[in-house]
N, C-alpha and C. Protein backbone atom coordinates (compact mmCIF):
# COMPACT_ATOMS: atom_id res chain seq x y z
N UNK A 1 -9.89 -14.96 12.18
CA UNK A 1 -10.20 -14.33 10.92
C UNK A 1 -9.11 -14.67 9.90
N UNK A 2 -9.77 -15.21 8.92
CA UNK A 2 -8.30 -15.54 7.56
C UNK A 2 -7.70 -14.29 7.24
N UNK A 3 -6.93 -13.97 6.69
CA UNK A 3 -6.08 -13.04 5.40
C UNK A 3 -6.95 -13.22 4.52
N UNK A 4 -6.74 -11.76 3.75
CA UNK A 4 -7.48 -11.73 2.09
C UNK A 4 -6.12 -11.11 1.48
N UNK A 5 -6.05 -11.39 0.27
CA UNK A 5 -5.12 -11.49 -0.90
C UNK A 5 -5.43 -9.50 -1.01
N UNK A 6 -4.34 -9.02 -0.94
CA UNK A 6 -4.10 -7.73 -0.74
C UNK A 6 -3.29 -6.78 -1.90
N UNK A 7 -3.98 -5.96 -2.35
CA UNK A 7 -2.86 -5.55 -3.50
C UNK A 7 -3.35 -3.76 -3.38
N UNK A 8 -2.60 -3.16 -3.06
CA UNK A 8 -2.11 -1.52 -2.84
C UNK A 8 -1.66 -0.79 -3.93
N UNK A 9 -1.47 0.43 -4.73
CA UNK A 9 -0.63 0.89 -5.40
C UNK A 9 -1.08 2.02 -4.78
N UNK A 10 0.08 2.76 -4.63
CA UNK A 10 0.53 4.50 -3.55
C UNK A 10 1.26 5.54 -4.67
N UNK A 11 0.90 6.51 -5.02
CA UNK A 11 1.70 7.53 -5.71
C UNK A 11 2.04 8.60 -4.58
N UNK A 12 3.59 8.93 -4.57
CA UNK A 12 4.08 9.82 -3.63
C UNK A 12 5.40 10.70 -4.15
N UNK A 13 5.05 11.69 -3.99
CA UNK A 13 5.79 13.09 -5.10
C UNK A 13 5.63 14.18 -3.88
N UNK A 14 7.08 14.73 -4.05
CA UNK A 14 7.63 16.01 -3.93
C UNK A 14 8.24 16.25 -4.05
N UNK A 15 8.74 17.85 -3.77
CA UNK A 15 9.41 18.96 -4.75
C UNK A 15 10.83 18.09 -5.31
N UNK A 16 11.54 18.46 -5.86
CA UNK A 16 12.71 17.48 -6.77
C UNK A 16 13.51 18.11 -5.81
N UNK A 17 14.52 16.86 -5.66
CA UNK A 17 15.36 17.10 -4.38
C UNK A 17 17.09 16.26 -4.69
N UNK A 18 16.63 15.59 -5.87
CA UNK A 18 17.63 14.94 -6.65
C UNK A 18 17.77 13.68 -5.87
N UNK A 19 16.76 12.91 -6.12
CA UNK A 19 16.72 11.31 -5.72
C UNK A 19 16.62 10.55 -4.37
N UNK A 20 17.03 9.67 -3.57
CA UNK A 20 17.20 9.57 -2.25
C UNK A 20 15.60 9.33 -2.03
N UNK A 21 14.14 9.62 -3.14
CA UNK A 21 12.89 9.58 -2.49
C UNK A 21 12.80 8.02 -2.15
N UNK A 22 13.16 7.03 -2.69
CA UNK A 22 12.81 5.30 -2.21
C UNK A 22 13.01 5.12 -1.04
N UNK A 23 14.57 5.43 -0.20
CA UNK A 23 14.60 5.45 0.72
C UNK A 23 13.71 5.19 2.27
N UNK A 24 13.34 6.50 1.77
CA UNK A 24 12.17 7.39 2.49
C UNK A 24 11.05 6.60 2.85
N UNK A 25 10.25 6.12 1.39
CA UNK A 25 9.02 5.83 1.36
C UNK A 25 8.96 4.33 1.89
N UNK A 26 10.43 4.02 1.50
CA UNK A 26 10.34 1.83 2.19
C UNK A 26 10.03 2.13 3.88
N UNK A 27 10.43 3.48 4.07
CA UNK A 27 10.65 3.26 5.20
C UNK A 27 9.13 3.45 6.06
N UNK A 28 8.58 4.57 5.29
CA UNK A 28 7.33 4.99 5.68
C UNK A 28 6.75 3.57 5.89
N UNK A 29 6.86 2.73 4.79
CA UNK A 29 6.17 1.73 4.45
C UNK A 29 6.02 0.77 5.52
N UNK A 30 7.30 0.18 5.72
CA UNK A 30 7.78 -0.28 6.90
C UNK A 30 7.34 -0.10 7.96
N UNK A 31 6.96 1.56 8.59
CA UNK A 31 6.13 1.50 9.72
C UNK A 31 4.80 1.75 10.30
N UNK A 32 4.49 1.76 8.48
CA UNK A 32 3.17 1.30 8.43
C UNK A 32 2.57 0.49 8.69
N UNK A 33 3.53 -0.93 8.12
CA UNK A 33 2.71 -2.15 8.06
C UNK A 33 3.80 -2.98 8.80
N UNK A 34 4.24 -2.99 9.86
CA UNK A 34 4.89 -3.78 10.75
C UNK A 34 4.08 -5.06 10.89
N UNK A 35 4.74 -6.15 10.30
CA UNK A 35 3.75 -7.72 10.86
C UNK A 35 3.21 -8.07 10.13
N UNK A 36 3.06 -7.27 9.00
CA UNK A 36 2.00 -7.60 7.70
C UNK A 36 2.30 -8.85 6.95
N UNK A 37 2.00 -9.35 6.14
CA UNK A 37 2.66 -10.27 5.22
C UNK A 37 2.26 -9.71 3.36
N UNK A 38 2.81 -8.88 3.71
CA UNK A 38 2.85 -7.48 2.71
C UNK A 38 4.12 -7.20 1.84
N UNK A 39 4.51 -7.07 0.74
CA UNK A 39 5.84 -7.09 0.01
C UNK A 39 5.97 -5.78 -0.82
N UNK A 40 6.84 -5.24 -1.18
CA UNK A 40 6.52 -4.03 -2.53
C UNK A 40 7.62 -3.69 -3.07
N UNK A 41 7.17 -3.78 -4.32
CA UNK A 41 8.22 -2.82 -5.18
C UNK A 41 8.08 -0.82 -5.58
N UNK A 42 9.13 -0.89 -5.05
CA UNK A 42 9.20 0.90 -5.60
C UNK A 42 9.68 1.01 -6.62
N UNK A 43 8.98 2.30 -7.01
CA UNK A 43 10.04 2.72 -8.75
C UNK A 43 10.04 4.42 -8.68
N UNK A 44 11.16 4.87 -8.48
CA UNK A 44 11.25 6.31 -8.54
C UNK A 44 11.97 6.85 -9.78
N UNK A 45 11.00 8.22 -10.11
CA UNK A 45 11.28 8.58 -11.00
C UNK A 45 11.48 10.04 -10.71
N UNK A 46 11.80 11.12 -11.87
CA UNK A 46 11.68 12.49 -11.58
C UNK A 46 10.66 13.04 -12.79
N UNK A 47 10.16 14.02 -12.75
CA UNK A 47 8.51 14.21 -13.46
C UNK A 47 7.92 15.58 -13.16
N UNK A 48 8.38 16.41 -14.14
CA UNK A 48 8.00 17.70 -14.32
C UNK A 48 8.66 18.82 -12.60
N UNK A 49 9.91 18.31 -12.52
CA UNK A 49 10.15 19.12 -11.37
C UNK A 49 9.66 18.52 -9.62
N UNK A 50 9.01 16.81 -10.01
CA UNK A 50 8.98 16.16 -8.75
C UNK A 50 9.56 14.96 -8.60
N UNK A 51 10.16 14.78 -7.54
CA UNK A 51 10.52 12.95 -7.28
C UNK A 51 9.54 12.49 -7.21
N UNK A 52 9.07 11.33 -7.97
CA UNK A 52 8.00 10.38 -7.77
C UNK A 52 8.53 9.29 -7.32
N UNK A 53 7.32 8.32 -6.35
CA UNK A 53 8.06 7.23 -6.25
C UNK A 53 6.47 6.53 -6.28
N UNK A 54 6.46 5.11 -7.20
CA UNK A 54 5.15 4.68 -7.19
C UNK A 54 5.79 3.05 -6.34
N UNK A 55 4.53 3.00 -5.43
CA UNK A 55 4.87 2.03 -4.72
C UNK A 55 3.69 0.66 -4.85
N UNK A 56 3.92 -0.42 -5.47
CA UNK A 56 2.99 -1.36 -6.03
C UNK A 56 3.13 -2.34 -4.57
N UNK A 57 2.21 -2.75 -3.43
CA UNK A 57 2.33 -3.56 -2.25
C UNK A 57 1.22 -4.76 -2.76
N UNK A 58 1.94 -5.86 -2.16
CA UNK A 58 0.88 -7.11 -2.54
C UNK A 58 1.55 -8.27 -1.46
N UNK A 59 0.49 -8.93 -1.05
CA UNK A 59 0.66 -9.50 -0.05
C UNK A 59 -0.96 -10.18 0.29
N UNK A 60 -0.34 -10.61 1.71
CA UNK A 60 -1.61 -10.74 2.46
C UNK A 60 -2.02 -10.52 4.25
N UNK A 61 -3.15 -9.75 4.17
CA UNK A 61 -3.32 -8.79 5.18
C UNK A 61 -4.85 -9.28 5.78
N UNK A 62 -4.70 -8.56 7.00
CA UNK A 62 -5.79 -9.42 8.04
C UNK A 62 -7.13 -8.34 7.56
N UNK A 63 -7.01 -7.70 6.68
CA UNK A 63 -8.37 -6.38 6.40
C UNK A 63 -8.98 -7.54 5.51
N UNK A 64 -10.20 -7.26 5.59
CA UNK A 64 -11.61 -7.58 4.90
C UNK A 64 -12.30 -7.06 4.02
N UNK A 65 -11.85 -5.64 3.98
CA UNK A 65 -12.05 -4.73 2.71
C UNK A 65 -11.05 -3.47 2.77
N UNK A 66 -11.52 -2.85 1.60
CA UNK A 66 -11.17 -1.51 1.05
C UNK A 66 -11.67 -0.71 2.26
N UNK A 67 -12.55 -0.63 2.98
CA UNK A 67 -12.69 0.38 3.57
C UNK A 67 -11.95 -0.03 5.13
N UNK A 68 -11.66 -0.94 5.59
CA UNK A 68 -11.00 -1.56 6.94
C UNK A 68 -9.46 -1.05 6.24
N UNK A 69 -9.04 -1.27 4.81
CA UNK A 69 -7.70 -0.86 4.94
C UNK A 69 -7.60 0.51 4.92
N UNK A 70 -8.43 1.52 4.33
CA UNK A 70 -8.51 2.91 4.50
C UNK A 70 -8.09 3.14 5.62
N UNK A 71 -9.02 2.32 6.54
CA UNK A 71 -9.54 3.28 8.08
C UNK A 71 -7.64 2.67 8.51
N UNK A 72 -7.51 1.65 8.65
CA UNK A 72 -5.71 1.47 9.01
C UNK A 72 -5.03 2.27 8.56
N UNK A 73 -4.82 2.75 7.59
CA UNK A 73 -4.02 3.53 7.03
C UNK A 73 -4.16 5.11 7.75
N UNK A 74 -5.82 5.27 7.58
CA UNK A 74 -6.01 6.87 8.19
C UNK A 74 -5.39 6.72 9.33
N UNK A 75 -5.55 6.07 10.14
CA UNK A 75 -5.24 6.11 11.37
C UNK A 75 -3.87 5.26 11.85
N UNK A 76 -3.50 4.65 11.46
CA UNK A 76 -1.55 4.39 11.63
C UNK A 76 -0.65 5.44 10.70
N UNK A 77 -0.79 6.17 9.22
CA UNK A 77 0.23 6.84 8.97
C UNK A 77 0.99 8.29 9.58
N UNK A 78 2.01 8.28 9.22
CA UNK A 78 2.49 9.03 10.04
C UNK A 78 2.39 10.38 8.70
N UNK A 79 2.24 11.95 9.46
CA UNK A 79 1.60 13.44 8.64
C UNK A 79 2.46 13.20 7.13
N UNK A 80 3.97 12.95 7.50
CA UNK A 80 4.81 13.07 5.79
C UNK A 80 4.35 11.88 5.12
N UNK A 81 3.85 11.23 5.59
CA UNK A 81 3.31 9.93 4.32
C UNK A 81 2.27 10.71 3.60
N UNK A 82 1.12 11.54 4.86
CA UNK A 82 -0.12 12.28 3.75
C UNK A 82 0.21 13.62 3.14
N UNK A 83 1.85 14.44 3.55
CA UNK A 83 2.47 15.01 2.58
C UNK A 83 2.91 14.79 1.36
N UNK A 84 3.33 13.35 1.09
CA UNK A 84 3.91 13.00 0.08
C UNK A 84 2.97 12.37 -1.03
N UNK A 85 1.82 11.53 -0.26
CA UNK A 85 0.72 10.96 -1.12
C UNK A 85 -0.06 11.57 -1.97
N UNK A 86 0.33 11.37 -3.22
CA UNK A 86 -0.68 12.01 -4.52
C UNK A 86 -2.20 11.16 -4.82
N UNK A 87 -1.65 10.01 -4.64
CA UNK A 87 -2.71 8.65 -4.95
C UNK A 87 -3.07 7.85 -4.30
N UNK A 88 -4.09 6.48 -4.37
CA UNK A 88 -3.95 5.69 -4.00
C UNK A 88 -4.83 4.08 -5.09
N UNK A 89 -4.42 3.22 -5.17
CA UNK A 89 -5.96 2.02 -5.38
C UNK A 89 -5.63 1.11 -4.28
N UNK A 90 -6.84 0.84 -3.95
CA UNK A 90 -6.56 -0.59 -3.16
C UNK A 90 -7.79 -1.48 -4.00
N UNK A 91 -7.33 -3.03 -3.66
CA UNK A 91 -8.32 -4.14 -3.90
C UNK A 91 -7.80 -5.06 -2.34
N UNK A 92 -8.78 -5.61 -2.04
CA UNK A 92 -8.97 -6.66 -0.88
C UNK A 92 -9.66 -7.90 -2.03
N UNK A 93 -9.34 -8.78 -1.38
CA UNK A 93 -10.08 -10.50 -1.94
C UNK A 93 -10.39 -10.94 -0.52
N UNK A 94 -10.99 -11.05 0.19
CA UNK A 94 -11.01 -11.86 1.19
C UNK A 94 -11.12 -13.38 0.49
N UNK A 95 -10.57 -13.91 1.65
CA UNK A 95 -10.93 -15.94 1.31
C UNK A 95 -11.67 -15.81 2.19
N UNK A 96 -12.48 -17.06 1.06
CA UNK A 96 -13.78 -17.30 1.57
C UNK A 96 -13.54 -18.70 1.52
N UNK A 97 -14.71 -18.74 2.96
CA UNK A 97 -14.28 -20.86 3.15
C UNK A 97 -14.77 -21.46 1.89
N UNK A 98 -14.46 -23.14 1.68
CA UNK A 98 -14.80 -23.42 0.72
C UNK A 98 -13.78 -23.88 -0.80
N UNK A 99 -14.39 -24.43 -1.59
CA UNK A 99 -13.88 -24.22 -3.00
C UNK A 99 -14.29 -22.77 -3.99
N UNK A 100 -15.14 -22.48 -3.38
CA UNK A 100 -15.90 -21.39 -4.11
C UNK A 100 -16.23 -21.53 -5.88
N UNK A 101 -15.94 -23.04 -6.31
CA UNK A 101 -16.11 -23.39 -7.81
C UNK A 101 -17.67 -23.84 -8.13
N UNK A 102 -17.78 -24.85 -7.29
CA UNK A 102 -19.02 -25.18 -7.37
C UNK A 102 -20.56 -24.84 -6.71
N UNK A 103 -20.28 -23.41 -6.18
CA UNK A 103 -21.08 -22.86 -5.71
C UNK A 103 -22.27 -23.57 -4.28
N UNK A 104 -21.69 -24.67 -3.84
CA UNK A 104 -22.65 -25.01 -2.73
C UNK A 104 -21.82 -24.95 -1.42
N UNK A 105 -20.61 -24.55 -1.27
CA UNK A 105 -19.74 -25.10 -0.26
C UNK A 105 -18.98 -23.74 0.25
């Protein structure tokens, strides 16, 4: 099965604790996606009394869609990742054989 072109964005907030949230979340991240060929930038902020940390992942991953990366996620994260998670988007691209320009191939 190829890789499809993978792009994530995660919103994760709680109570203000005075910084230290990036840490945390690379790490979550990390054992989330062990093996992946997956990359991300964090950006933490503080926001009405919460640490935010928005986490933008892009890469490329062996899922086929939005709903194959759901079901990974439901089922590999660990309870404080779905404590901390406010958000989510995902997009999948799968490659598809071919040029895909000229529509016969």
């Amino acid at each position: 099965m190829m890789n499809s072109e993978t792009y994530i964005d995660f919103i994760f907030a709680r109570k203000q604790e005075g910084g230290g949230f990036t840490p945390k979340i690379d790490s979550l991240l990390k054992e989330l996606f062990p093996g992946k060929r997956l990359s991300w930038y964090l950006e933490e902020k503080v926001s009405e009394g919460a640490d935010v940390v928005i986490a933008e992942i892009k890469g490329m991953s062996p899922f086929q869609s939005e709903d194959e990366a759901i079901e990974f996620i439901e089922t590999n994260a660990h309870n404080v990742f779905w404590e901390y998670l406010q958000g989510y988007k995902i997009f999948i691209y799968p490659n598809k054989r071919g040029c895909n320009s000229c529509g016969t191939h």
